[in-house]
PDB file of N, CA and C in Angstrom:
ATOM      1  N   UNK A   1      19.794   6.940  28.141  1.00  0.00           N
ATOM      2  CA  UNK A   1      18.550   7.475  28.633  1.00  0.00           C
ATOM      3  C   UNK A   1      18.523   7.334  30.147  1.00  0.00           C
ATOM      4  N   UNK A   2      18.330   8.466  30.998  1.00  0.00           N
ATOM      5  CA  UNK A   2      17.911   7.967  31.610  1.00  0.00           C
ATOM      6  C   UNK A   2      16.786   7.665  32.375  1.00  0.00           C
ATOM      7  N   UNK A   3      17.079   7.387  33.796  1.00  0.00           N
ATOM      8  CA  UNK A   3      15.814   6.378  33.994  1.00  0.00           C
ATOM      9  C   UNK A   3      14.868   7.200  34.978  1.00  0.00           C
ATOM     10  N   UNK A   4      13.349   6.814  35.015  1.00  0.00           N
ATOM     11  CA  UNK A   4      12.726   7.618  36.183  1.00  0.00           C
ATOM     12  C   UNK A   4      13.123   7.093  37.920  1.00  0.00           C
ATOM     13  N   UNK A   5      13.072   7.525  38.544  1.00  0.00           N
ATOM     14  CA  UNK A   5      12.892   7.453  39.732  1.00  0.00           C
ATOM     15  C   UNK A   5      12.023   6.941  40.776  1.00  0.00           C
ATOM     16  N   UNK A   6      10.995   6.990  39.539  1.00  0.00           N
ATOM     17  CA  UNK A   6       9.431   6.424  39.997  1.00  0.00           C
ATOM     18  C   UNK A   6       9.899   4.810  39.983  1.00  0.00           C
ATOM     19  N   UNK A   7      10.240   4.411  39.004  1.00  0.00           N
ATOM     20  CA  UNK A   7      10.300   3.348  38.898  1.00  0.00           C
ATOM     21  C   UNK A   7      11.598   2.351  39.177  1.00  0.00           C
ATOM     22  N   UNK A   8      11.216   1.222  39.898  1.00  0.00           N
ATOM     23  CA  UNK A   8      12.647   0.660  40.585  1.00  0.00           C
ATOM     24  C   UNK A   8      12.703  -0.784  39.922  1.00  0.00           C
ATOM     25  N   UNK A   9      13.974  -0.798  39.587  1.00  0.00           N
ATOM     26  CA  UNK A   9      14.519  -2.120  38.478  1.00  0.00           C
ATOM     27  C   UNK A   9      14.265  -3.276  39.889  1.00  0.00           C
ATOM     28  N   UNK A  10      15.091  -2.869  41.046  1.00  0.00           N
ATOM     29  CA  UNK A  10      15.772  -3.693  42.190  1.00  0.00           C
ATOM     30  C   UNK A  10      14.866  -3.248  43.403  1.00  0.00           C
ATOM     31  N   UNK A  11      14.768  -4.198  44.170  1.00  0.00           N
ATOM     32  CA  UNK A  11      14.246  -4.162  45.708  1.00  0.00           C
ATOM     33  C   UNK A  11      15.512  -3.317  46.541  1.00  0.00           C
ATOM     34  N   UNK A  12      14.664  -2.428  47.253  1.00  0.00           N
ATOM     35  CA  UNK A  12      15.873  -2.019  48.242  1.00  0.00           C
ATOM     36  C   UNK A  12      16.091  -2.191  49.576  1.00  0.00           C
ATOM     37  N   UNK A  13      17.069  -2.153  50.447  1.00  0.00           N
ATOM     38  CA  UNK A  13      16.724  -2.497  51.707  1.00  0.00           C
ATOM     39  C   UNK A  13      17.380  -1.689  52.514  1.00  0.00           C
ATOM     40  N   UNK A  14      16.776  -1.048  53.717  1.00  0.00           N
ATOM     41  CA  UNK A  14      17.645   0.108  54.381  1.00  0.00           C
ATOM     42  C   UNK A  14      18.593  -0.945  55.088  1.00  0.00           C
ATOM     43  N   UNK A  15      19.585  -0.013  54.909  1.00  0.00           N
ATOM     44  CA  UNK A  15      21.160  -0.572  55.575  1.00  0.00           C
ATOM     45  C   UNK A  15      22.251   0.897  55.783  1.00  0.00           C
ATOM     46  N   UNK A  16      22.115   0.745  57.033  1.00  0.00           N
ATOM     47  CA  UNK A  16      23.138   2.469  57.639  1.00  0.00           C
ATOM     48  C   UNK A  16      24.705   1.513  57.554  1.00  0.00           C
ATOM     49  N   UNK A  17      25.478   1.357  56.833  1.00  0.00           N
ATOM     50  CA  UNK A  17      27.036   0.852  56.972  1.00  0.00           C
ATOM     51  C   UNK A  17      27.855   2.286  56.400  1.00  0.00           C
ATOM     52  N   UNK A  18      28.660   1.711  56.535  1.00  0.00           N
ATOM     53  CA  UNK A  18      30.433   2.686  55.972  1.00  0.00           C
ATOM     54  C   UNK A  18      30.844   2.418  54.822  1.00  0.00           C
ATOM     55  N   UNK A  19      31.204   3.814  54.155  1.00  0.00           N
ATOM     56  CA  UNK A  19      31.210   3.565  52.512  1.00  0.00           C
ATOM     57  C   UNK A  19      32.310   4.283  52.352  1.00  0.00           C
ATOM     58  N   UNK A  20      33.542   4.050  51.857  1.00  0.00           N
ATOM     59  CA  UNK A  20      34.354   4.698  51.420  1.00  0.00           C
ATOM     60  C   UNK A  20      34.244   4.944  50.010  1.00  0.00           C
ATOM     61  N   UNK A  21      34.132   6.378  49.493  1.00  0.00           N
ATOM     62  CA  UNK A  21      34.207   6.567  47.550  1.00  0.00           C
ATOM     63  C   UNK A  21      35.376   7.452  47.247  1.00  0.00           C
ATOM     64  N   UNK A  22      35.920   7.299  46.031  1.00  0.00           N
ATOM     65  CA  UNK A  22      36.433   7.564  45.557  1.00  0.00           C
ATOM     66  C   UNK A  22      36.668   8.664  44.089  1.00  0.00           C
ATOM     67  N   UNK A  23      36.850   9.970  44.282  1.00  0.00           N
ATOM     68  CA  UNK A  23      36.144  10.742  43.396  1.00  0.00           C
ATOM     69  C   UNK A  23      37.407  11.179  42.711  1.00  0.00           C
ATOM     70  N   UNK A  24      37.989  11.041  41.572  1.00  0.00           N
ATOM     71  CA  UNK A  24      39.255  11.249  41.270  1.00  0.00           C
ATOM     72  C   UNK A  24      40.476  10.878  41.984  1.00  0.00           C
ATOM     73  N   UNK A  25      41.166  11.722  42.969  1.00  0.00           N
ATOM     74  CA  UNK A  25      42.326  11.487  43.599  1.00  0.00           C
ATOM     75  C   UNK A  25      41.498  11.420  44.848  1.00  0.00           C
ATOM     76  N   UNK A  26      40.595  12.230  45.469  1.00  0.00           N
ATOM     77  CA  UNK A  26      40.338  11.798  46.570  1.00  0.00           C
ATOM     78  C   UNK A  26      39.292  10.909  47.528  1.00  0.00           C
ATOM     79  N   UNK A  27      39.758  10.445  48.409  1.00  0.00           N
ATOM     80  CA  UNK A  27      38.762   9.391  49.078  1.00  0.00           C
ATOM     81  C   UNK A  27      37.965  10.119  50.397  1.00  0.00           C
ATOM     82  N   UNK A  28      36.451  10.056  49.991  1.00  0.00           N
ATOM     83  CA  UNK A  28      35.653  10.297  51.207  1.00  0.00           C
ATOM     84  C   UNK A  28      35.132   9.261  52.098  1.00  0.00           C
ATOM     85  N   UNK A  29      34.116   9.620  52.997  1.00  0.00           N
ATOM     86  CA  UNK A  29      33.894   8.582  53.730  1.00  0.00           C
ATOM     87  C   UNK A  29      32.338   8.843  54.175  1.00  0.00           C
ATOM     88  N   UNK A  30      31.189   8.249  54.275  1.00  0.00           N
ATOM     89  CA  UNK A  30      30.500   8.532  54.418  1.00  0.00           C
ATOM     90  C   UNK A  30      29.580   7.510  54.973  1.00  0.00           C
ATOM     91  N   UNK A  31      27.809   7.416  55.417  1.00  0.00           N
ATOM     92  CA  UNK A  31      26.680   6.453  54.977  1.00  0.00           C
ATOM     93  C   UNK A  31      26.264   6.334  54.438  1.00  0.00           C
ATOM     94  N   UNK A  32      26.162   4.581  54.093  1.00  0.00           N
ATOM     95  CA  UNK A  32      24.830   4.363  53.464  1.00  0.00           C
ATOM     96  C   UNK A  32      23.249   4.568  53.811  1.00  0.00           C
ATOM     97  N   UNK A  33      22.476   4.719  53.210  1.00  0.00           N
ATOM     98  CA  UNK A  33      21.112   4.710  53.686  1.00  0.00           C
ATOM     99  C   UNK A  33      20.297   3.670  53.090  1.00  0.00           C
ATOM    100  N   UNK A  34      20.218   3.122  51.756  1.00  0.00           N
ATOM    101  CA  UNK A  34      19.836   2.118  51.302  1.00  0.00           C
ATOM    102  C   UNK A  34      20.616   1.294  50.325  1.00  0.00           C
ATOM    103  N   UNK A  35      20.828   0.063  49.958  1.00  0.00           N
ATOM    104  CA  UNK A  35      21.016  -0.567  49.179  1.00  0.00           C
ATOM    105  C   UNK A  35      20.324  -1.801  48.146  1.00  0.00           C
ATOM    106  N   UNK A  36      20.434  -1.641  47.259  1.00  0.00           N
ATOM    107  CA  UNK A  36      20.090  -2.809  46.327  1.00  0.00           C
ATOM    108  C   UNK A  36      20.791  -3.278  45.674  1.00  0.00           C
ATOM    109  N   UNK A  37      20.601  -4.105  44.655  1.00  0.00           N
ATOM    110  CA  UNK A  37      21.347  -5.027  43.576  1.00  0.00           C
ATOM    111  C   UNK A  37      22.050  -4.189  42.493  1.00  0.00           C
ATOM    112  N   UNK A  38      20.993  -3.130  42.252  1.00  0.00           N
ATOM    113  CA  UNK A  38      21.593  -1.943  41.388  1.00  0.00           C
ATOM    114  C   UNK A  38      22.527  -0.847  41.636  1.00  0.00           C
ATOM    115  N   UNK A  39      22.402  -0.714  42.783  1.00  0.00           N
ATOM    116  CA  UNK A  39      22.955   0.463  43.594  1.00  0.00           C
ATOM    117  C   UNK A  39      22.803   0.735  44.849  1.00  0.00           C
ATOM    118  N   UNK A  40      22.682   1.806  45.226  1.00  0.00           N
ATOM    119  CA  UNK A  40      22.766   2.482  46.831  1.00  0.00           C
ATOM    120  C   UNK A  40      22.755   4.151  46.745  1.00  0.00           C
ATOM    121  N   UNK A  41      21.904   4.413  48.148  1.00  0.00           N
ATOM    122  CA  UNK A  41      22.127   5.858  48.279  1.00  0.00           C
ATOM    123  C   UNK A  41      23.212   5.853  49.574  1.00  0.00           C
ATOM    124  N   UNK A  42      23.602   7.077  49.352  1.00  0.00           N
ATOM    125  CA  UNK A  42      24.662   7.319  50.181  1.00  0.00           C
ATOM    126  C   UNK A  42      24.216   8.807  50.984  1.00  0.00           C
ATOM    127  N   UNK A  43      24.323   9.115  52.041  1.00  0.00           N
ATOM    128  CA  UNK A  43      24.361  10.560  52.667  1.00  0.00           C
ATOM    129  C   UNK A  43      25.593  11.114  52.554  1.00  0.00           C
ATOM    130  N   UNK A  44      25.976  12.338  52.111  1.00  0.00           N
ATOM    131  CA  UNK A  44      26.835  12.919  52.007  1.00  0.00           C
ATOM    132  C   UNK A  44      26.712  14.236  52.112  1.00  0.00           C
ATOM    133  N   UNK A  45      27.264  15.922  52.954  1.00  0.00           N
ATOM    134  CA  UNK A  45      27.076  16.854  52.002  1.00  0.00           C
ATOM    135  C   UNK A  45      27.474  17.246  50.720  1.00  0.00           C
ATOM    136  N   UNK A  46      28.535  16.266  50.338  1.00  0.00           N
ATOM    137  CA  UNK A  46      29.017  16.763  49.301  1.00  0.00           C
ATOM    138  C   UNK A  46      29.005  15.418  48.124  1.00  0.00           C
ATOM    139  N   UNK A  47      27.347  15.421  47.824  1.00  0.00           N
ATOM    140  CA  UNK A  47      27.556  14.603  46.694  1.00  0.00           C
ATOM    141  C   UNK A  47      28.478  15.056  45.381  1.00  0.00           C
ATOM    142  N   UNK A  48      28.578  14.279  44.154  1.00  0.00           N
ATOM    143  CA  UNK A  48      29.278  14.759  42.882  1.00  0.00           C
ATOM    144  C   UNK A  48      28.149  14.719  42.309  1.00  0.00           C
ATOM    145  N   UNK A  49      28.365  15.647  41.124  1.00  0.00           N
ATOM    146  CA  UNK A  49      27.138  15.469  39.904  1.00  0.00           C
ATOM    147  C   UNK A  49      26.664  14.726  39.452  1.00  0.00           C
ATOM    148  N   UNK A  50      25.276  14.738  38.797  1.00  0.00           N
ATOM    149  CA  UNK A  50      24.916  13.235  38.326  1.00  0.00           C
ATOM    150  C   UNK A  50      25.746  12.981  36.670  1.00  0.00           C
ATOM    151  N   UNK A  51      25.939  11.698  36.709  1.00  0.00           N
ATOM    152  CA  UNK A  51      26.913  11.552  35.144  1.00  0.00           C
ATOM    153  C   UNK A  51      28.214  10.986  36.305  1.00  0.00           C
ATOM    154  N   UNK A  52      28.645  11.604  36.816  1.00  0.00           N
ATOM    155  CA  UNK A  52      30.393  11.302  37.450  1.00  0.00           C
ATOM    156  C   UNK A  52      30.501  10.104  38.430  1.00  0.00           C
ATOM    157  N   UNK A  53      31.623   9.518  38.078  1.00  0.00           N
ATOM    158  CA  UNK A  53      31.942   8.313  38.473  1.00  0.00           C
ATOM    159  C   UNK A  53      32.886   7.856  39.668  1.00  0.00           C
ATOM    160  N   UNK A  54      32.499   6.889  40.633  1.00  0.00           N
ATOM    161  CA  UNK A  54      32.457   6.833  41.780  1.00  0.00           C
ATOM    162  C   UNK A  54      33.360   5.381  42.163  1.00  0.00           C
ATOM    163  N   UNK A  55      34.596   5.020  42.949  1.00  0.00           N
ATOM    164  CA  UNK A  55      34.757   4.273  43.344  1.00  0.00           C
ATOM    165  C   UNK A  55      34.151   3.730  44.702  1.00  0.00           C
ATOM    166  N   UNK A  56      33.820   2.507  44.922  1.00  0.00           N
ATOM    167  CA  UNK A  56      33.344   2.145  45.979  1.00  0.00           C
ATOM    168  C   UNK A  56      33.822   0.853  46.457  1.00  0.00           C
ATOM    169  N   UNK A  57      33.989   1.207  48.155  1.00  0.00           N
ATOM    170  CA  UNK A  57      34.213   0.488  48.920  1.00  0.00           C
ATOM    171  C   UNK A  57      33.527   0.205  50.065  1.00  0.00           C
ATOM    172  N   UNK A  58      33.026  -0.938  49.952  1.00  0.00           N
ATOM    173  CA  UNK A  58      31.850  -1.126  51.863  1.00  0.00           C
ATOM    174  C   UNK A  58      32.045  -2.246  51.880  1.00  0.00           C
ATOM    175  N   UNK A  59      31.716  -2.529  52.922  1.00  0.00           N
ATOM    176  CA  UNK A  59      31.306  -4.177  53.447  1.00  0.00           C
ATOM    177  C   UNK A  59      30.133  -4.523  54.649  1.00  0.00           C
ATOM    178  N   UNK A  60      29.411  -5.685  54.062  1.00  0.00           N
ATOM    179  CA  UNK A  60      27.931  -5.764  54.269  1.00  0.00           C
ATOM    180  C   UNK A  60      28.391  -6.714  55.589  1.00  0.00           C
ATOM    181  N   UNK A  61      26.876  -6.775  56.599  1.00  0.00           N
ATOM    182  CA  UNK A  61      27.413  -7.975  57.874  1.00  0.00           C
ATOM    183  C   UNK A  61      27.250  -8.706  57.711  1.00  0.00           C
ATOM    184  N   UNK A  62      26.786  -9.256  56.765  1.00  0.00           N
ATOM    185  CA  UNK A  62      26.718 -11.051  56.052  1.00  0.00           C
ATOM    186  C   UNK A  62      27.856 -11.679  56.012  1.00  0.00           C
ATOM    187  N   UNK A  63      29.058 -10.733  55.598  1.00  0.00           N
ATOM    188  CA  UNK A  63      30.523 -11.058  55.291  1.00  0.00           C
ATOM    189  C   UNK A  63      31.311  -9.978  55.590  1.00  0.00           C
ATOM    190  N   UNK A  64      31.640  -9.226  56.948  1.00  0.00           N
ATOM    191  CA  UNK A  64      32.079  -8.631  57.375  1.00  0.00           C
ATOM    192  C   UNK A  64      33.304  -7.840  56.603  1.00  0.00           C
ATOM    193  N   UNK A  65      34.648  -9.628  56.696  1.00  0.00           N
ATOM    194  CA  UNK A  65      35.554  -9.967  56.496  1.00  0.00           C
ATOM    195  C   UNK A  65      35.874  -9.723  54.973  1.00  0.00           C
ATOM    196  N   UNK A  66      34.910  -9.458  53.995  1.00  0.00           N
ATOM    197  CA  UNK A  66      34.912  -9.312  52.361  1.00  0.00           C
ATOM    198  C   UNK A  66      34.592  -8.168  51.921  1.00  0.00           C
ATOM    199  N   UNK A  67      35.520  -7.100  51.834  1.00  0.00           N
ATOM    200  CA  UNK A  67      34.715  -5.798  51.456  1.00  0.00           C
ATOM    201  C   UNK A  67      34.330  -5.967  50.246  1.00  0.00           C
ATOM    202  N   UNK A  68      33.266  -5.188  49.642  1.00  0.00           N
ATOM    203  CA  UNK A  68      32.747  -5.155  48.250  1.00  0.00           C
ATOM    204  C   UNK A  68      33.396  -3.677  47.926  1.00  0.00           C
ATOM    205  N   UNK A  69      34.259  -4.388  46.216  1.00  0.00           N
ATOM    206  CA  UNK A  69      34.772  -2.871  45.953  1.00  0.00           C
ATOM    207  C   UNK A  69      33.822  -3.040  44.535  1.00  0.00           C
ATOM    208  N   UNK A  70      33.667  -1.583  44.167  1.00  0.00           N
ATOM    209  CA  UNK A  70      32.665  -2.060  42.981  1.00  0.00           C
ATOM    210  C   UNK A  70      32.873  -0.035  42.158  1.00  0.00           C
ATOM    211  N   UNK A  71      32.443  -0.220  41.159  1.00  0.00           N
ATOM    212  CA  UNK A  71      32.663   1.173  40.027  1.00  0.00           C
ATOM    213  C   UNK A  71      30.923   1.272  39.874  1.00  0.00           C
ATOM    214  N   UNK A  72      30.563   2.798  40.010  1.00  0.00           N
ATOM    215  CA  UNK A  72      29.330   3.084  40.509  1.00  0.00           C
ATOM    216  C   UNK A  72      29.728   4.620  39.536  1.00  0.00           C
ATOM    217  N   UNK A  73      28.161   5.318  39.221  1.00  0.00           N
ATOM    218  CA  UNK A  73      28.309   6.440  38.501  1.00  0.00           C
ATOM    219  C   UNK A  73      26.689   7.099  39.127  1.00  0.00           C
ATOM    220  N   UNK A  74      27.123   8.836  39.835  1.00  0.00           N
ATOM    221  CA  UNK A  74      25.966   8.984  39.732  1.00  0.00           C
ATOM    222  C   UNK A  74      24.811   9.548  39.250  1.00  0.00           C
ATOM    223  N   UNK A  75      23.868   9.498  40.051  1.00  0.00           N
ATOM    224  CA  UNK A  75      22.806   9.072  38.843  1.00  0.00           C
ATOM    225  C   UNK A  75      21.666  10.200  39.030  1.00  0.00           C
ATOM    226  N   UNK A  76      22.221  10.684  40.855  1.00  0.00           N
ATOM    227  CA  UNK A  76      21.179  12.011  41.134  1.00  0.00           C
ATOM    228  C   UNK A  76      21.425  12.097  42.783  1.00  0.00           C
ATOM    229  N   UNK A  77      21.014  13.486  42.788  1.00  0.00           N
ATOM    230  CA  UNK A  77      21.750  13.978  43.747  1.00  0.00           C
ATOM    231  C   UNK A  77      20.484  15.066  44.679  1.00  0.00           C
ATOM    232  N   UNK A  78      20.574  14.979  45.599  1.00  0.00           N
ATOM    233  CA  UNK A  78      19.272  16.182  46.606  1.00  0.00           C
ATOM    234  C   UNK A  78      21.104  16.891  47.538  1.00  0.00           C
ATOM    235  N   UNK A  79      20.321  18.290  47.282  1.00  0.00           N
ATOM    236  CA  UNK A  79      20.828  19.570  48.020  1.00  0.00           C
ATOM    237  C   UNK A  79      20.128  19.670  48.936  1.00  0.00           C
ATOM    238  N   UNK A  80      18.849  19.262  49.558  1.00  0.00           N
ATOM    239  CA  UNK A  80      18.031  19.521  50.357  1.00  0.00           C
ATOM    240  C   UNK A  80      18.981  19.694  52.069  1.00  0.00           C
ATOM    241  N   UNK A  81      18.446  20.520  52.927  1.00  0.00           N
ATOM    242  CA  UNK A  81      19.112  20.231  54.295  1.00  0.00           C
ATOM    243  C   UNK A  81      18.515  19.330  55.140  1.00  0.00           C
ATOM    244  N   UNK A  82      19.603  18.729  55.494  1.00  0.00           N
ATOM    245  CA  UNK A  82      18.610  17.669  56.473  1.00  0.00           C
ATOM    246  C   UNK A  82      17.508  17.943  57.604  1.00  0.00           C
ATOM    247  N   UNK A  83      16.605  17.014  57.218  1.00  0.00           N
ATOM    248  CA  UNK A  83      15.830  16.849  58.114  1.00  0.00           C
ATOM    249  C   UNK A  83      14.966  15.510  58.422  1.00  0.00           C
ATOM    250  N   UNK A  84      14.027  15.317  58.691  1.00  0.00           N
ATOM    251  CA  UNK A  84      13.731  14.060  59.416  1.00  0.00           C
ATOM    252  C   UNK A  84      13.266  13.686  58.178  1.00  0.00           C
ATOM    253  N   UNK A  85      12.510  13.988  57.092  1.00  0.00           N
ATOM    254  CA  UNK A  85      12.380  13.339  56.170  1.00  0.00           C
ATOM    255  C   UNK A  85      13.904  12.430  54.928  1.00  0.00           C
ATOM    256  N   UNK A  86      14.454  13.639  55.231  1.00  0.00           N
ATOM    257  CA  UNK A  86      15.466  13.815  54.139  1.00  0.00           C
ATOM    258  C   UNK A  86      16.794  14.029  54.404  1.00  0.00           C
ATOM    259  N   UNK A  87      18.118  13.739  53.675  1.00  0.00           N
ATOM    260  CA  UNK A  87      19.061  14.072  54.347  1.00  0.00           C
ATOM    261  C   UNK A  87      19.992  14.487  53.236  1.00  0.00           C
ATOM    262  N   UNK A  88      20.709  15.258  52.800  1.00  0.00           N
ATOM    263  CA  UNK A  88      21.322  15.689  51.610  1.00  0.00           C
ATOM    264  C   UNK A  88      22.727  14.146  51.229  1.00  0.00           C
ATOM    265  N   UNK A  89      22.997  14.141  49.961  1.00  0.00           N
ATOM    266  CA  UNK A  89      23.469  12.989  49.302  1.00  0.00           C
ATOM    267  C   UNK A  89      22.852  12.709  47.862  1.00  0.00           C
ATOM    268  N   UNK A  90      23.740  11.331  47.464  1.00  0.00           N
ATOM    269  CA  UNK A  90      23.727  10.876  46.090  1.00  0.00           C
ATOM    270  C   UNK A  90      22.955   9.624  45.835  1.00  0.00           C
ATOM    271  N   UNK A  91      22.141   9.245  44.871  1.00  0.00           N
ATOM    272  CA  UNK A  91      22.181   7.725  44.400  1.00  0.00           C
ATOM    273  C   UNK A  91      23.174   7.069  43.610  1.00  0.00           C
ATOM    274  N   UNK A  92      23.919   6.099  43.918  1.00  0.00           N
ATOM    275  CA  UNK A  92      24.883   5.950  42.865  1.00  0.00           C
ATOM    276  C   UNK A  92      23.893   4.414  42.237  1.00  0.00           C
ATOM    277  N   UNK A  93      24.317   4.087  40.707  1.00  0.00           N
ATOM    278  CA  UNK A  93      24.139   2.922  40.596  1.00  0.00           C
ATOM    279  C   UNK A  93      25.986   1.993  40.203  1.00  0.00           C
ATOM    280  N   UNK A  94      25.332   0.863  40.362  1.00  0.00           N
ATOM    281  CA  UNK A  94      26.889  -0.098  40.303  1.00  0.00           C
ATOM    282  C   UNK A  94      26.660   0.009  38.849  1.00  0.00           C
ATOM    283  N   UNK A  95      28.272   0.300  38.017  1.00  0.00           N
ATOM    284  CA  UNK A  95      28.380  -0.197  36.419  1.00  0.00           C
ATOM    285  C   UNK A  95      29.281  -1.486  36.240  1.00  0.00           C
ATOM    286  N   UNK A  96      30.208  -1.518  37.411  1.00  0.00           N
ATOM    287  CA  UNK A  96      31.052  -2.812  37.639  1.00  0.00           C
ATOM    288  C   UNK A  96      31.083  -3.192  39.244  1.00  0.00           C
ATOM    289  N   UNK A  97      30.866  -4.437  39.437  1.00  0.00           N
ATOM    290  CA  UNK A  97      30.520  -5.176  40.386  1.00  0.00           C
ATOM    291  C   UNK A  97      30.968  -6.435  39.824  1.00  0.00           C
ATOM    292  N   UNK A  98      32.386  -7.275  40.836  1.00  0.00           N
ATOM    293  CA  UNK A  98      33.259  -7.955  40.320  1.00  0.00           C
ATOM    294  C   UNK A  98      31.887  -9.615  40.811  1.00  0.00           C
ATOM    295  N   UNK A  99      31.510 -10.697  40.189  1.00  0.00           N
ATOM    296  CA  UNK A  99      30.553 -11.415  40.017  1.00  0.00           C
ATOM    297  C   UNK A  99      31.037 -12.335  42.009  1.00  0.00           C
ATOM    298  N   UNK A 100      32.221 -12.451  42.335  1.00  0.00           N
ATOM    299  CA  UNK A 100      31.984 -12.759  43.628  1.00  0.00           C
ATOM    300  C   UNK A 100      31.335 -11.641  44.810  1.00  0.00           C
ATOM    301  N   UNK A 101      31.317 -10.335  44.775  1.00  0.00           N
ATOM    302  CA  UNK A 101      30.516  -8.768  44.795  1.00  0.00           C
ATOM    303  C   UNK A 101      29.337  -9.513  44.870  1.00  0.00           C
ATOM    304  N   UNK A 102      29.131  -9.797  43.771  1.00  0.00           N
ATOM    305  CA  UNK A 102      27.552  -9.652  43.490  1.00  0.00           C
ATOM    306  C   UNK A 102      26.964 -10.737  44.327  1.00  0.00           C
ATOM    307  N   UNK A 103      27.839 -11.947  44.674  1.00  0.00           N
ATOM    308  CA  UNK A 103      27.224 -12.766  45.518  1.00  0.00           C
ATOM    309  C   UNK A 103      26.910 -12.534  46.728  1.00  0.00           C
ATOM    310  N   UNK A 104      27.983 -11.680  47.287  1.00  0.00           N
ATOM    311  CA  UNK A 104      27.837 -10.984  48.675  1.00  0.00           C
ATOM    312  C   UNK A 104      26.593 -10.437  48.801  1.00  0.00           C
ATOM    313  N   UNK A 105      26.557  -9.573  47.691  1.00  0.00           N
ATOM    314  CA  UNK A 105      25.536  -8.538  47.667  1.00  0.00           C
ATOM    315  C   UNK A 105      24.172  -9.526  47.715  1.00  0.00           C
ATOM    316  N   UNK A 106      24.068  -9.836  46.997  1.00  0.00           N
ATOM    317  CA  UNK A 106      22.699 -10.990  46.710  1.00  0.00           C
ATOM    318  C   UNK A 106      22.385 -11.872  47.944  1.00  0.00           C
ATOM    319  N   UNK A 107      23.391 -12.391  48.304  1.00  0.00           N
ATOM    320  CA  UNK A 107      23.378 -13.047  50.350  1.00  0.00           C
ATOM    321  C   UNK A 107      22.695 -11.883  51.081  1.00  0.00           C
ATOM    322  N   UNK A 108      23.343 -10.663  50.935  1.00  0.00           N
ATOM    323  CA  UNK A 108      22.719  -9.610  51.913  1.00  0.00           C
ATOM    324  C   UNK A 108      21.386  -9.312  51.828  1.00  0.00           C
ATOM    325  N   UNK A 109      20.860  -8.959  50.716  1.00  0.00           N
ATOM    326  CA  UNK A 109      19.673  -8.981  49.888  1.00  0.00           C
ATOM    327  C   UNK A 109      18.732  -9.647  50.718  1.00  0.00           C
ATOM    328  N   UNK A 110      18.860 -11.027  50.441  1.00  0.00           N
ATOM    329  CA  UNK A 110      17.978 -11.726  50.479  1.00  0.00           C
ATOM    330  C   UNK A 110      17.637 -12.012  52.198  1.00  0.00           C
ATOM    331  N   UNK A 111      19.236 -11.741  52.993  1.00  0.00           N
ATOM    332  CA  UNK A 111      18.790 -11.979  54.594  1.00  0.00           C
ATOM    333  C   UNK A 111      17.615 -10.227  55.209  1.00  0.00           C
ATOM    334  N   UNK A 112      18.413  -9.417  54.001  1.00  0.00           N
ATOM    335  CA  UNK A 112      17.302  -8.395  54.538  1.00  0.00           C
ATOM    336  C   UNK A 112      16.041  -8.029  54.376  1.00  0.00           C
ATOM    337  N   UNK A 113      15.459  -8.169  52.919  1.00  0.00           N
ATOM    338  CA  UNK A 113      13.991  -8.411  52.668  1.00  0.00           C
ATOM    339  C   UNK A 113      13.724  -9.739  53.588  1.00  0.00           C
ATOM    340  N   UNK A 114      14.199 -10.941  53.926  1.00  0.00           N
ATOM    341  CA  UNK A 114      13.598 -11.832  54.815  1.00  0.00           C
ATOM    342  C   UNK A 114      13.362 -11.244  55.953  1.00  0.00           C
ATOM    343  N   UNK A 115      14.045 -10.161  56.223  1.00  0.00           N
ATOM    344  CA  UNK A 115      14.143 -10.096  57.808  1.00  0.00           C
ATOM    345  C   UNK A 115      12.680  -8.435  57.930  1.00  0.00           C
ATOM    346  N   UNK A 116      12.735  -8.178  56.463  1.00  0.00           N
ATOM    347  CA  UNK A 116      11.713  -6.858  56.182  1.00  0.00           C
ATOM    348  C   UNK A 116      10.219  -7.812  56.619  1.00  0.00           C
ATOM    349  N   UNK A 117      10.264  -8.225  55.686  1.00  0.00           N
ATOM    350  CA  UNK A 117       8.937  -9.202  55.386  1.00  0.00           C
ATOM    351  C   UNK A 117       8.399  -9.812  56.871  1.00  0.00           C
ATOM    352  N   UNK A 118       9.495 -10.408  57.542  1.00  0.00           N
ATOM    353  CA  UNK A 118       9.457 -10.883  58.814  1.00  0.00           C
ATOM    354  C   UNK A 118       8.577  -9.900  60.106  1.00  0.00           C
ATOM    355  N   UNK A 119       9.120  -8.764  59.086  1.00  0.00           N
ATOM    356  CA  UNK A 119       8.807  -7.882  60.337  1.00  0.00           C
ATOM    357  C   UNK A 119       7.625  -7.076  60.560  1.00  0.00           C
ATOM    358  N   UNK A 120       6.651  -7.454  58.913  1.00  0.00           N
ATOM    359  CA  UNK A 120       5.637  -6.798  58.627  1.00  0.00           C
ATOM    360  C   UNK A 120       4.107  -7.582  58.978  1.00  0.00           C
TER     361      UNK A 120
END
C-alpha cells in the first residue's frame, strides 16, 4: 500500500549535499534537498518511476569521511519545471540502510533539528 504524502512517518531536515544513484548500469549525480530517517528527496531532471529501485551514495557533514551507501526505491516523482517554489525530482525512501548508516544518519538528524529548533 502505499502511503499518503500528507502524512510523515520521520522528521525531515533540509540538507543541499551530493548524491550519487544508481539506476541499473548507470550512475547519476545529483542534490539532495531534504533528508530523513526514512528517506530523502533528491532534485533531478530525470527522476525514475515511482516503484524502481535506486542505489545510493552520499555523505552527511557529521562524518564527512563515512559515506552512507544505502538501497532506496522510488516512491514519487514531480515533472514540474523549476521554480522558486519547486524544482523537478524524486522522493526516494531507504529499504536497506546497513545499521552503522543508520547511526550516521541518526547523528545527523538529531544535530539538524537541534540546530532547526535553535533557530526558531
Amino acid at each position: 500500500m502505499a502511503k499518503s504524502r500528507g502524512i510523515r512517518q520521520y522528521v525531515r531536515a533540509p540538507f543541499y549535499g551530493d548524491v550519487a544513484y544508481r539506476v541499473s548500469d548507470t550512475t547519476l549525480h545529483a542534490r539532495i534537498g531534504n533528508i530523513s530517517l526514512g528517506g530523502l528527496f533528491i532534485f533531478t531532471p530525470r527522476p525514475v518511476p515511482a516503484g524502481e529501485a535506486v542505489q545510493l551514495q552520499l555523505s552527511l557533514p557529521t562524518q564527512p569521511d563515512r559515506p552512507i551507501e544505502a538501497a532506496a526505491v522510488s516512491r514519487w516523482t514531480t515533472d514540474e519545471e523549476p521554480t522558486r517554489a519547486a524544482q523537478p525530482g524524486m522522493g526516494l525512501e531507504f529499504i536497506e540502510l546497513r545499521p552503522a548508516d543508520q547511526d550516521i544518519l541518526k547523528d545527523f538528524m538529531l544535530v539538524a533539528i537541534t540546530a532547526a529548533d535553535e533557530k526558531e
